[in-house]
Structure formats: C-alpha cells, structure tokens
N, C-alpha and C. Protein backbone atom coordinates (compact mmCIF):
# COMPACT_ATOMS: atom_id res chain seq x y z
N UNK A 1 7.05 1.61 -13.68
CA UNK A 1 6.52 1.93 -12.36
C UNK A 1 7.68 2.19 -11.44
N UNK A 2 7.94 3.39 -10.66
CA UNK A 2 8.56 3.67 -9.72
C UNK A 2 8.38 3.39 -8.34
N UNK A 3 8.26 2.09 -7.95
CA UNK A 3 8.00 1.45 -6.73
C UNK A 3 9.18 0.91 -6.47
N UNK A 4 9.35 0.52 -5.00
CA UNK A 4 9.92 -0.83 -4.26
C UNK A 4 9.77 -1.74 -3.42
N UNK A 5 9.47 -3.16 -3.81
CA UNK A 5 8.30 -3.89 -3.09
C UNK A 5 9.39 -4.86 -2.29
N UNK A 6 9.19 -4.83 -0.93
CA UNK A 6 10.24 -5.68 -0.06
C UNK A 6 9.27 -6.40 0.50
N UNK A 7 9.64 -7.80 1.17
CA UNK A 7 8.95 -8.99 1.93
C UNK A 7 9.55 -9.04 3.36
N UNK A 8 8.30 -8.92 4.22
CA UNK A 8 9.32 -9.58 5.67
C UNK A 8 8.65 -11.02 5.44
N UNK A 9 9.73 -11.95 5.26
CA UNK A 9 9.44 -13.41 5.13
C UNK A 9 8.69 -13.88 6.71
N UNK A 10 9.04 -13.66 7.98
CA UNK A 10 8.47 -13.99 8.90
C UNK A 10 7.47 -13.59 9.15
N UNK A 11 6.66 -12.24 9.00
CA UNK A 11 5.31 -12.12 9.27
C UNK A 11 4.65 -12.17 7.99
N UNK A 12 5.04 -12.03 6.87
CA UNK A 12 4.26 -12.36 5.84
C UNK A 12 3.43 -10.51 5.41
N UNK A 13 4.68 -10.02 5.54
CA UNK A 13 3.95 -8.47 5.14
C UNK A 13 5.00 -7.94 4.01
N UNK A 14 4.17 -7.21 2.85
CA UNK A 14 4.62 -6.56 1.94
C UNK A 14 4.91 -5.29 1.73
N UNK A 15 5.73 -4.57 1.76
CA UNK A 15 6.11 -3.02 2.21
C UNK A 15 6.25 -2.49 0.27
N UNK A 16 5.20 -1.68 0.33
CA UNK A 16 5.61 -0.90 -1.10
C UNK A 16 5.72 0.41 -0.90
N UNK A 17 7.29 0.46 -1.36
CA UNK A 17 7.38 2.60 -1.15
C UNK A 17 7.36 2.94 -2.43
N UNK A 18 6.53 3.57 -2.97
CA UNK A 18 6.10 4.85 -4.21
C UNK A 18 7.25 5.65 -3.98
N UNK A 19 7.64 6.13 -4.97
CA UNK A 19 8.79 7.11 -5.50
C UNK A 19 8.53 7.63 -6.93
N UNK A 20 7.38 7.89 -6.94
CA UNK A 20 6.36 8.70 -8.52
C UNK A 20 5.60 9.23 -7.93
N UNK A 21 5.12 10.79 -8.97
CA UNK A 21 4.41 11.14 -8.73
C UNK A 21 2.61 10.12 -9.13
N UNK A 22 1.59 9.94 -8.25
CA UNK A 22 0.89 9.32 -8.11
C UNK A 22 -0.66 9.75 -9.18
N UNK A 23 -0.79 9.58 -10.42
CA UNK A 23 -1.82 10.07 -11.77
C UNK A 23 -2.91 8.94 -10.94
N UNK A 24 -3.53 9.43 -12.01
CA UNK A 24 -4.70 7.77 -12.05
C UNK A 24 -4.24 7.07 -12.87
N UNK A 25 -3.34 6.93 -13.57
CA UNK A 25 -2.62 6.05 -14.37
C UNK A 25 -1.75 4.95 -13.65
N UNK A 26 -0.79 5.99 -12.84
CA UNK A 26 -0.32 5.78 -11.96
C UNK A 26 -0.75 4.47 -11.03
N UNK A 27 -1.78 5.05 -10.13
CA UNK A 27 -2.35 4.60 -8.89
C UNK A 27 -2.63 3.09 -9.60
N UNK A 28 -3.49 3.28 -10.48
CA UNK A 28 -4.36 1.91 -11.25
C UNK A 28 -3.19 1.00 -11.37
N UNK A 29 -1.86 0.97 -12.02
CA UNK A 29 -0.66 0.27 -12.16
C UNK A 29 -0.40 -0.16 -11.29
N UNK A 30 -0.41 0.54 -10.09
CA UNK A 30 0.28 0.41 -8.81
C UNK A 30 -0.51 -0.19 -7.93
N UNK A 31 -1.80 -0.36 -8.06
CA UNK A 31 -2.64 -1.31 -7.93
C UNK A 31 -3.06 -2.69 -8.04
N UNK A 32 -2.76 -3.12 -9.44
CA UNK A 32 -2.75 -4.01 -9.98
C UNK A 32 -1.26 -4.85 -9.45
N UNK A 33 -0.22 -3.79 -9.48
CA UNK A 33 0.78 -4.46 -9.47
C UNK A 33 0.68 -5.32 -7.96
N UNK A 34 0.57 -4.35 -6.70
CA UNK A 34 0.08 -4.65 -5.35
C UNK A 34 -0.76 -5.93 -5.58
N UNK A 35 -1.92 -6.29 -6.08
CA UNK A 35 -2.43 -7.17 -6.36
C UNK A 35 -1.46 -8.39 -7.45
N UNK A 36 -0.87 -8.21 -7.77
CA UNK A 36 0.26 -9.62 -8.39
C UNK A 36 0.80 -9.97 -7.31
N UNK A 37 1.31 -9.30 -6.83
CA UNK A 37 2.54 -9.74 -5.83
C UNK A 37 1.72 -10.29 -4.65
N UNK A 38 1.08 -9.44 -4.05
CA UNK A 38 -0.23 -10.05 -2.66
C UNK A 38 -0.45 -11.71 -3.33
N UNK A 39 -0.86 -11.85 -4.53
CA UNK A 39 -1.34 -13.03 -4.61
C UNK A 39 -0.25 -14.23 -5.30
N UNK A 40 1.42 -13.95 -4.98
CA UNK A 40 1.74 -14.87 -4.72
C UNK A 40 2.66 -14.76 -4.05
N UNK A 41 2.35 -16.43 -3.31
CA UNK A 41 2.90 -16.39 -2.38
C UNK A 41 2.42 -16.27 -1.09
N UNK A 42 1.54 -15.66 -0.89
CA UNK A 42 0.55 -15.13 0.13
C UNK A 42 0.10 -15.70 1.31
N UNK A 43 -1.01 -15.47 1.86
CA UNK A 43 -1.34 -14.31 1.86
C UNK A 43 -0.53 -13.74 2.94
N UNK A 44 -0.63 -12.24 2.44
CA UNK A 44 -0.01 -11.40 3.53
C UNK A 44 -0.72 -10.03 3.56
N UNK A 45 0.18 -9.16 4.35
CA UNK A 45 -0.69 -7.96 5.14
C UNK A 45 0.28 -7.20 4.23
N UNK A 46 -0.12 -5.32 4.08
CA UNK A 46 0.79 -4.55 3.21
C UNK A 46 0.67 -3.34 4.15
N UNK A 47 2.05 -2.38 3.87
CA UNK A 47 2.16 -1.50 3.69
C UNK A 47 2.27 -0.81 2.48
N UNK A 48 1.46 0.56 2.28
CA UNK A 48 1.62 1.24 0.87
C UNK A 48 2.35 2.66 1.54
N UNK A 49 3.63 2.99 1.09
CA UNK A 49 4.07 4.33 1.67
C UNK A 49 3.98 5.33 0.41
N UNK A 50 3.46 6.23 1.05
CA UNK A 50 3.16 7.37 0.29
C UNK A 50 3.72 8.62 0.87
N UNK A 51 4.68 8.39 1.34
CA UNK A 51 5.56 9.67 2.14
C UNK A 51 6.44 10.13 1.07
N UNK A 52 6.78 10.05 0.38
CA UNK A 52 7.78 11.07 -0.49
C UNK A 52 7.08 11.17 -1.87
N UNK A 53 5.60 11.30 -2.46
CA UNK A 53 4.82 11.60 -3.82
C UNK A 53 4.31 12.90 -3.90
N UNK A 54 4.16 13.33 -4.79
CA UNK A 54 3.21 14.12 -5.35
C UNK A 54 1.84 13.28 -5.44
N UNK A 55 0.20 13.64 -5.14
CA UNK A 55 -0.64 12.61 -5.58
C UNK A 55 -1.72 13.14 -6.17
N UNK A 56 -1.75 13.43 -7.41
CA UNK A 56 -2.44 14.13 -8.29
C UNK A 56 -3.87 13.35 -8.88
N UNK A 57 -3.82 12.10 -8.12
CA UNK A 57 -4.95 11.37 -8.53
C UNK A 57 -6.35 11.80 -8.06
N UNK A 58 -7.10 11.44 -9.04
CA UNK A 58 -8.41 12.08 -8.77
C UNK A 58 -9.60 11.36 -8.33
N UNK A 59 -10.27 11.99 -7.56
CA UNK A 59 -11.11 11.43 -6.44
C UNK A 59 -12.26 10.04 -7.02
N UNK A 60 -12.41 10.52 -8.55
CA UNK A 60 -13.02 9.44 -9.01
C UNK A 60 -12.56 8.06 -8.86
N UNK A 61 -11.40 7.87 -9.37
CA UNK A 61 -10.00 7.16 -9.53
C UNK A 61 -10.09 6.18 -8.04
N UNK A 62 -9.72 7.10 -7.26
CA UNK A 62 -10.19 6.61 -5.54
C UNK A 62 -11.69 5.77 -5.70
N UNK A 63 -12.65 6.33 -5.77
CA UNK A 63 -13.66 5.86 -5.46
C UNK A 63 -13.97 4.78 -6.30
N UNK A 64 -13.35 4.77 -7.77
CA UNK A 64 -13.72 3.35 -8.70
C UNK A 64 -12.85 1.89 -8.05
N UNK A 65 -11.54 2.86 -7.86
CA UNK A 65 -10.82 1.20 -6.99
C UNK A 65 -10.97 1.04 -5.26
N UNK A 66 -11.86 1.92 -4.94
CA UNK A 66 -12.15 1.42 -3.52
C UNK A 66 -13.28 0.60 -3.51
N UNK A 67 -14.35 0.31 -4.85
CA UNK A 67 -15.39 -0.27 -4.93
C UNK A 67 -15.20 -1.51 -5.35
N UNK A 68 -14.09 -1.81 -5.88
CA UNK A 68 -13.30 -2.94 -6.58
C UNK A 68 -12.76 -4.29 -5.60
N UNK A 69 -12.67 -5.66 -6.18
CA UNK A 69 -12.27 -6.43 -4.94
C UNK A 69 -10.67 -6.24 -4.62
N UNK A 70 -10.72 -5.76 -3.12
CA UNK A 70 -8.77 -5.65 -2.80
C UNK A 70 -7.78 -6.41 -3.34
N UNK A 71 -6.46 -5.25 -3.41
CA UNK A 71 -5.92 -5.77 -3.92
C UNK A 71 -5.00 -6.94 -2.99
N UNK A 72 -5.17 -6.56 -1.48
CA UNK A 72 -4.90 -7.59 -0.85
C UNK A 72 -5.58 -8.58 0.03
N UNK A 73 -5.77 -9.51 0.09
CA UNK A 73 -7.23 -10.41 0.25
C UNK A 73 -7.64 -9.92 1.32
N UNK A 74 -8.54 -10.59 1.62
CA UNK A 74 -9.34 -9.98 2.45
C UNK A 74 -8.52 -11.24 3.69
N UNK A 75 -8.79 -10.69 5.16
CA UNK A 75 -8.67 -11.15 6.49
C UNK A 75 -7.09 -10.41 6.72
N UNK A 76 -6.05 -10.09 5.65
CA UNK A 76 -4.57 -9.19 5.64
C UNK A 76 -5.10 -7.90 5.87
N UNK A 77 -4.28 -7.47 6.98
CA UNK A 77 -4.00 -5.63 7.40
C UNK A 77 -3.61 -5.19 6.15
N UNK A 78 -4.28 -3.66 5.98
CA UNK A 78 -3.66 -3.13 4.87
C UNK A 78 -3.64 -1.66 5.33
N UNK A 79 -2.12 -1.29 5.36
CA UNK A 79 -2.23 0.00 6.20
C UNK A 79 -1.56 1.08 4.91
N UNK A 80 -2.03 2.36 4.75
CA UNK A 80 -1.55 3.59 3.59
C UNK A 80 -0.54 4.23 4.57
N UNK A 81 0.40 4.34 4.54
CA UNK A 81 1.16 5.66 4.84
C UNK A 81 1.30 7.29 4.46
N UNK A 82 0.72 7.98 4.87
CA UNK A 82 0.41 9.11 4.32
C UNK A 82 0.58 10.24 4.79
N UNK A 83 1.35 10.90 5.35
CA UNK A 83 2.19 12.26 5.93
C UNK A 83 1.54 13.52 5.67
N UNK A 84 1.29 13.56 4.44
CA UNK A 84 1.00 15.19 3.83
C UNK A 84 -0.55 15.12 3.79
N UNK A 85 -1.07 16.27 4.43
CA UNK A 85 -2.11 16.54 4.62
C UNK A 85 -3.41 16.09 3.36
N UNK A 86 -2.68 16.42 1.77
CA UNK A 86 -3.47 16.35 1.18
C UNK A 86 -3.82 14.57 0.88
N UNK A 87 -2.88 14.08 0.78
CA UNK A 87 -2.38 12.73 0.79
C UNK A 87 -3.18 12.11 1.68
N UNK A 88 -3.22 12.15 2.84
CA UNK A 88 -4.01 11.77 3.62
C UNK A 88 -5.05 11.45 3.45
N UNK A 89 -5.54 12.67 3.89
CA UNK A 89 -7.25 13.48 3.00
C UNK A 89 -7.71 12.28 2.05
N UNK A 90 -7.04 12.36 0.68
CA UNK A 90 -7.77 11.27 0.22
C UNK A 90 -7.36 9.89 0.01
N UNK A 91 -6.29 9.64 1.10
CA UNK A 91 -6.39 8.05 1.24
C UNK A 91 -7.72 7.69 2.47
N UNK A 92 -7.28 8.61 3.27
CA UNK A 92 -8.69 8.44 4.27
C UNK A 92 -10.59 8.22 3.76
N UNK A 93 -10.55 9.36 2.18
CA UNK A 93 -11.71 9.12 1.76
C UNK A 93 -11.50 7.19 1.00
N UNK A 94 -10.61 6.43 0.46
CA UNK A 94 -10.51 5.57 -0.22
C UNK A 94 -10.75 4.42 1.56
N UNK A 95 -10.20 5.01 2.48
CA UNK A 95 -10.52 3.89 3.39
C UNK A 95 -11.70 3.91 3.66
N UNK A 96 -12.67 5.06 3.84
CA UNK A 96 -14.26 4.96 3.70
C UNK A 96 -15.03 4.64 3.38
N UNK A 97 -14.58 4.54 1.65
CA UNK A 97 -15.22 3.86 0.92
C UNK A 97 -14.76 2.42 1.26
N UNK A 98 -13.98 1.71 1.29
CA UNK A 98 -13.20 0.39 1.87
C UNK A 98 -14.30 -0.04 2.92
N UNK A 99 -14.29 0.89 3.72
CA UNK A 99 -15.34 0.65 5.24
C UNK A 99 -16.64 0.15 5.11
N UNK A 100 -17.07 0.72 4.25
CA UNK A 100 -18.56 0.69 3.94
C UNK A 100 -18.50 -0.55 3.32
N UNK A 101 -17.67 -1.30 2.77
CA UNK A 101 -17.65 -2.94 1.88
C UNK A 101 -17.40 -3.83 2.83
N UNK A 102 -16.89 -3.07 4.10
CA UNK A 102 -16.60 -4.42 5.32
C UNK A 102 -14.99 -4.94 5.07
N UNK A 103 -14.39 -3.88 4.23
CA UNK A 103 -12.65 -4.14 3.56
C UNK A 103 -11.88 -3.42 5.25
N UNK A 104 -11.17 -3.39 5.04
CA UNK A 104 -10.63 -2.55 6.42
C UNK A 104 -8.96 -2.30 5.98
N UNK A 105 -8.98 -1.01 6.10
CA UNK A 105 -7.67 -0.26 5.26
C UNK A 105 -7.69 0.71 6.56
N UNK A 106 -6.02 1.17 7.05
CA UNK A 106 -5.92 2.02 7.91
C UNK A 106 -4.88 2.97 7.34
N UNK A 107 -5.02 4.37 7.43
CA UNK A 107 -4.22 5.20 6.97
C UNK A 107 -3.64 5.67 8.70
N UNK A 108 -2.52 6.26 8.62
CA UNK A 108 -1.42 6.17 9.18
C UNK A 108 -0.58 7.16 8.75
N UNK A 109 0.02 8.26 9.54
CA UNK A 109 0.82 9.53 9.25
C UNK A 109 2.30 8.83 9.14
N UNK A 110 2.69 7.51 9.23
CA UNK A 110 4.08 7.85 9.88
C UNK A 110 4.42 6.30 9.23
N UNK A 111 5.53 5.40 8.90
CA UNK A 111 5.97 4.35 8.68
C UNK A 111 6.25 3.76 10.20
N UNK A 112 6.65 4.44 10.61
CA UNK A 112 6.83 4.04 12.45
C UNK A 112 5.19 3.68 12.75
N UNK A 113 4.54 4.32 12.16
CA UNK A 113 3.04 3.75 12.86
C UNK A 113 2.74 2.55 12.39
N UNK A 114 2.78 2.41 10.88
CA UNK A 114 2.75 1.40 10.16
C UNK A 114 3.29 -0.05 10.63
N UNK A 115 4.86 0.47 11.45
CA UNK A 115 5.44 -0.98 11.45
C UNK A 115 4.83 -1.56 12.72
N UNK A 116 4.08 -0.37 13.77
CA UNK A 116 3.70 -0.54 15.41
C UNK A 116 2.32 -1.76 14.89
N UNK A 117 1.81 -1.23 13.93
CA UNK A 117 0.56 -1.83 13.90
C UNK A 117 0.47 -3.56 13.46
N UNK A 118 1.69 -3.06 12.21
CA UNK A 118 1.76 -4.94 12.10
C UNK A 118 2.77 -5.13 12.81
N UNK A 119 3.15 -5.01 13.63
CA UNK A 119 4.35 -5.42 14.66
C UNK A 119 5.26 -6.06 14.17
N UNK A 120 6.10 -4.97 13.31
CA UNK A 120 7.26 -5.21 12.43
C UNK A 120 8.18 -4.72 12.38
N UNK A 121 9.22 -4.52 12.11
CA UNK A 121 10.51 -3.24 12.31
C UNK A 121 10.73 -3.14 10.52
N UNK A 122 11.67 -2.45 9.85
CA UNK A 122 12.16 -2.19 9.18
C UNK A 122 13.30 -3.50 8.72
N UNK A 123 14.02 -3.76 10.08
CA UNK A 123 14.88 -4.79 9.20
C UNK A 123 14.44 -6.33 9.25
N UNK A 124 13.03 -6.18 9.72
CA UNK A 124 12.31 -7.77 8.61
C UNK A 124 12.78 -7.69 7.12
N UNK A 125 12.23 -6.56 6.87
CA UNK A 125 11.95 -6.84 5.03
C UNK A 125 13.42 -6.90 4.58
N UNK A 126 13.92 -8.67 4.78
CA UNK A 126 14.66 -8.53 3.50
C UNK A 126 15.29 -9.13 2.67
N UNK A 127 13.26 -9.49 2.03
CA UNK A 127 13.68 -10.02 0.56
C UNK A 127 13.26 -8.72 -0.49
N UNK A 128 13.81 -8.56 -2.01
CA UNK A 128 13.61 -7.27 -2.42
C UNK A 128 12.63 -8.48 -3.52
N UNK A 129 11.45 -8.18 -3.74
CA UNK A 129 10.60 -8.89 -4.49
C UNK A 129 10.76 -7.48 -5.87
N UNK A 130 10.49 -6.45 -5.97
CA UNK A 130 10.83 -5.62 -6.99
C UNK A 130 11.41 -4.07 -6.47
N UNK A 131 12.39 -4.02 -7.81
CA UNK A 131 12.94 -4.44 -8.88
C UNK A 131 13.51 -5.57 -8.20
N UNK A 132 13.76 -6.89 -9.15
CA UNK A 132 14.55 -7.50 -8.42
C UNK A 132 15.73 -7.99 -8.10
N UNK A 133 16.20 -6.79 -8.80
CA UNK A 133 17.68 -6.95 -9.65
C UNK A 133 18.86 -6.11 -7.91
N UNK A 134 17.43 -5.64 -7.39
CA UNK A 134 18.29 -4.84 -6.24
C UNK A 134 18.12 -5.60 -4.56
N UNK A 135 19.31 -5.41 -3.83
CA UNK A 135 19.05 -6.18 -2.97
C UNK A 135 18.00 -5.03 -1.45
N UNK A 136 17.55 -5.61 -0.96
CA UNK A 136 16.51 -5.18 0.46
C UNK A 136 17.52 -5.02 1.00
C-alpha cells in the first residue's frame, strides 16, 4: 500500500496521504487499513488526502463501502480531500451515501480546508504511525 499515515497526538487526528493510483483493490486496502489504525489508540477524527491519485475506482466499490460500518467510529470528523473534479464527484457520491446512514463524511477541495475544519495545522502531525520506519 502506498500511503502515509501521520498522528497529531494533541487533537487526536489521523492524516492519510494516498500516493497510488486508487483500483477497488486499492480503495478496499486502504480502507481496512484506515480502520486498523482509527481503532488503535483512538478514537480520533481523519483526514483522507486524495490530491495527488489517479482514482479509477468504481462506483460500485463506493457504494458497497459507504454502506459498511466506518472505518472511523462514529462521533470522529472524517473529512476526504479531493481537488480534481473527477475525484471529488465521487467522493461526494460516497459522502451521500454516508449521509443517508446518519455517518457524516465531508469532502473538501483543499488540505488547507481540511486542517480549518479540524482546527489543525500541518505541523501537529508528528508522529509517523506508517511506514514506520520514516520519521513525520
């Protein structure tokens, strides 16, 4: 998996930046994985950045894990970062489906929006939870 998962130890938020192109293979991994880490240690709020992917995942894919229980508990912010139009598009349809379960996921053009919302900066995060061989 081509991720990097950092901790801001003081607010208790998990920042994952994607650096793969995004399959349904993909996404599902990257899912699950989001869900290991959320649940220890926890709970906390996430960022998922999706500003530098390709996201070739398919709408089914979206809609089977938006019906699914989150991967970050429930009462934690969970905000998508998503820049590119298409990207967007269907993180916005995965927060819809989210909506309709009473889950609450916010997509977000910008990492600057991301950090406004959980009222965080960039140099919180820094513990490097994965890989963890590298430092935050």
């Amino acid at each position: 998996m081509d991720y990097v998962a950092d901790l801001d130890p003081t607010h208790c938020v998990l920042r994952i930046t994607v650096k793969t192109t995004v399959t349904d293979e993909v996404f599902s991994d990257l899912y699950w994985s989001i869900a290991r880490l959320a649940s220890e240690g926890g709970p906390y709020s996430a960022i998922v950045d999706f500003s530098h992917v390709d996201f070739p995942v398919s709408t089914e894919t979206l809609r089977e894990f938006a019906a699914i229980r989150p991967a970050v508990p429930a009462g934690r912010r969970r905000v998508i970062v998503a820049p590119q139009p298409v990207v967007y598009g269907l993180s916005r349809m995965f927060e819809l489906h989210r909506d309709s379960l009473g889950v609450e996921v916010q997509v977000v053009h910008s990492m600057e929006e991301a950090y406004e919302l959980l009222n965080v900066s960039p140099e919180d995060f820094t513990q490097r939870l994965f890989p963890e061989d590298l430092a935050a």
